[in-house]
Protein backbone atom coordinates (compact mmCIF):
# COMPACT_ATOMS: atom_id res chain seq x y z
CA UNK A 1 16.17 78.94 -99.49
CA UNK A 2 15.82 75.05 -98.89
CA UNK A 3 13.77 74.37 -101.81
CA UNK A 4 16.46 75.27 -104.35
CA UNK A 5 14.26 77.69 -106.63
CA UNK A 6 13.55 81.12 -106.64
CA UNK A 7 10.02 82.02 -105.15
CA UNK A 8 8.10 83.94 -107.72
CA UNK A 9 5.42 86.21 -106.12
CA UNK A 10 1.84 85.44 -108.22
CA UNK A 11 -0.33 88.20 -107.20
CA UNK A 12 -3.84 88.74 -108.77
CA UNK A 13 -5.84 91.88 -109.91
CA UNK A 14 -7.14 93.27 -107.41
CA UNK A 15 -11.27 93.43 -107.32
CA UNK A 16 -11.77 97.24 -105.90
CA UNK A 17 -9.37 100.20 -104.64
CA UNK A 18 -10.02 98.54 -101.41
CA UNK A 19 -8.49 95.47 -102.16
CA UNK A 20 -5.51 96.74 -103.58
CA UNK A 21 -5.31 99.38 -100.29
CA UNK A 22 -5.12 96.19 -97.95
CA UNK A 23 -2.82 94.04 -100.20
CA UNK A 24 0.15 96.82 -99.83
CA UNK A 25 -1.06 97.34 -96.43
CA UNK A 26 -0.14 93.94 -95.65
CA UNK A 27 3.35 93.88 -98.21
CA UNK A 28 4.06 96.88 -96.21
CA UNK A 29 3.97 95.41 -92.95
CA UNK A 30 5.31 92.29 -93.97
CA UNK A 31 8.48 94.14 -95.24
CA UNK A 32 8.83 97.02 -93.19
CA UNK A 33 7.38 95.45 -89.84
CA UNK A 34 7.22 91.44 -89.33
CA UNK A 35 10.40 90.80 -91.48
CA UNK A 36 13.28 93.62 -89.70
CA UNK A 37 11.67 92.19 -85.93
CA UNK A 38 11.94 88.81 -87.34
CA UNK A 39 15.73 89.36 -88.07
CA UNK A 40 16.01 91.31 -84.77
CA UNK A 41 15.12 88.73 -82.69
CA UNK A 42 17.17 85.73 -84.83
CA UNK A 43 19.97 88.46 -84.53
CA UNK A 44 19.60 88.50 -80.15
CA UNK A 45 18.81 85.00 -79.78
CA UNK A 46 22.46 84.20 -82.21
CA UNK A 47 24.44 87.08 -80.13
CA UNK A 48 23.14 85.39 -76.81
CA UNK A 49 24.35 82.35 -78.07
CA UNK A 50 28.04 83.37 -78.91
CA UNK A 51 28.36 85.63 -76.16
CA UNK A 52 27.88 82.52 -74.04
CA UNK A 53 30.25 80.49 -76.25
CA UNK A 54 32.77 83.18 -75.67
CA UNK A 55 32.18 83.25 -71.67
CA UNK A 56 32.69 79.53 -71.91
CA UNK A 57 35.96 79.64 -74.09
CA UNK A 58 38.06 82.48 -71.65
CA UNK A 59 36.76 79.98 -68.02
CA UNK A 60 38.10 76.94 -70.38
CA UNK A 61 41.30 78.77 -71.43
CA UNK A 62 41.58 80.19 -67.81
CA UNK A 63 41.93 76.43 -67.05
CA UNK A 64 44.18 75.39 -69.81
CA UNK A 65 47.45 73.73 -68.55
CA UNK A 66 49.58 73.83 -71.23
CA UNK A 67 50.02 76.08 -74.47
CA UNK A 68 49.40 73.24 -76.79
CA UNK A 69 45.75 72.95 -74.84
CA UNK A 70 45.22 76.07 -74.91
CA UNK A 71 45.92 76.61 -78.77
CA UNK A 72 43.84 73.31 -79.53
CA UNK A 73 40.89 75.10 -77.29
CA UNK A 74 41.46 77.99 -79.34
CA UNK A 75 41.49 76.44 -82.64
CA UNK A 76 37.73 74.50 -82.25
CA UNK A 77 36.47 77.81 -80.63
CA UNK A 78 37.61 79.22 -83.79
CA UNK A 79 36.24 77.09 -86.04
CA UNK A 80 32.61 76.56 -83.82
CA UNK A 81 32.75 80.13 -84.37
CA UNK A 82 33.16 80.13 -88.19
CA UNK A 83 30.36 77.16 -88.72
CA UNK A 84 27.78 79.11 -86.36
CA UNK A 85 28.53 82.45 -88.61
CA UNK A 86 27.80 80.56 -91.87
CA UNK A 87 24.73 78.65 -90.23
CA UNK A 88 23.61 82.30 -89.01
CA UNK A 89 24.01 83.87 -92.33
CA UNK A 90 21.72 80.62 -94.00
CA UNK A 91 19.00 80.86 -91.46
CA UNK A 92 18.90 84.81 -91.50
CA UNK A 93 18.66 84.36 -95.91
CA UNK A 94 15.98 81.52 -95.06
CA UNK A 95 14.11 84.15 -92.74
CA UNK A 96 14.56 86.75 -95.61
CA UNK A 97 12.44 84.77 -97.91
CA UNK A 98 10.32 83.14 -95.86
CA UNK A 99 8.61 85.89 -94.31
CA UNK A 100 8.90 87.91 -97.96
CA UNK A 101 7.07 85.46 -100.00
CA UNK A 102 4.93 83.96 -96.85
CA UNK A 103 2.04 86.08 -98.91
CA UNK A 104 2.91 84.44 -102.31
CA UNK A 105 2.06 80.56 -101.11
């Protein structure tokens, strides 16, 4: 969350049976469909991502010259690494509650 406060869903009484029906129709599907293909597809598009980091790391330790290069390639691969998993974690958490409470704005 970006905003700093906790989202709050404000729902109203429903009118009819009907109305209530389609209102956890669409919860439902927001929860059990959009949200876990949401997070699916941040999930493949992050793996791609590091995968290709790591490809890029072994060719540029392959290359290395020295064992002081290639521990100071290791090192920022290491700590890329570490500030992509906590950027991953903050995006997936922003996707959590985005498409949760997309209904409640």
């Amino acid at each position: 969350m970006r905003s700093g406060h906790t989202p709050h869903l404000h729902a109203h009484a429903p009118k009819d049976a009907a109305e209530a029906m389609g209102a956890g129709l669409a919860t439902w599907r927001t929860l059990a469909v959009d949200l876990p293909l949401r997070l699916a597809a941040e999930a493949m598009r992050f793996t791609g991502r590091r995968l290709q980091a790591q490809a890029d790391h072994l060719v540029g330790l392959a290359r290395c010259g020295s064992l002081n290069e290639a521990v100071g390639l290791q090192t920022a691969f290491v700590t890329k690494g570490l500030t992509d998993y906590r950027q991953e974690a903050t995006t997936l958490s922003h996707d959590v509650t985005e498409t949760a409470f997309a209904k409640a704005a």
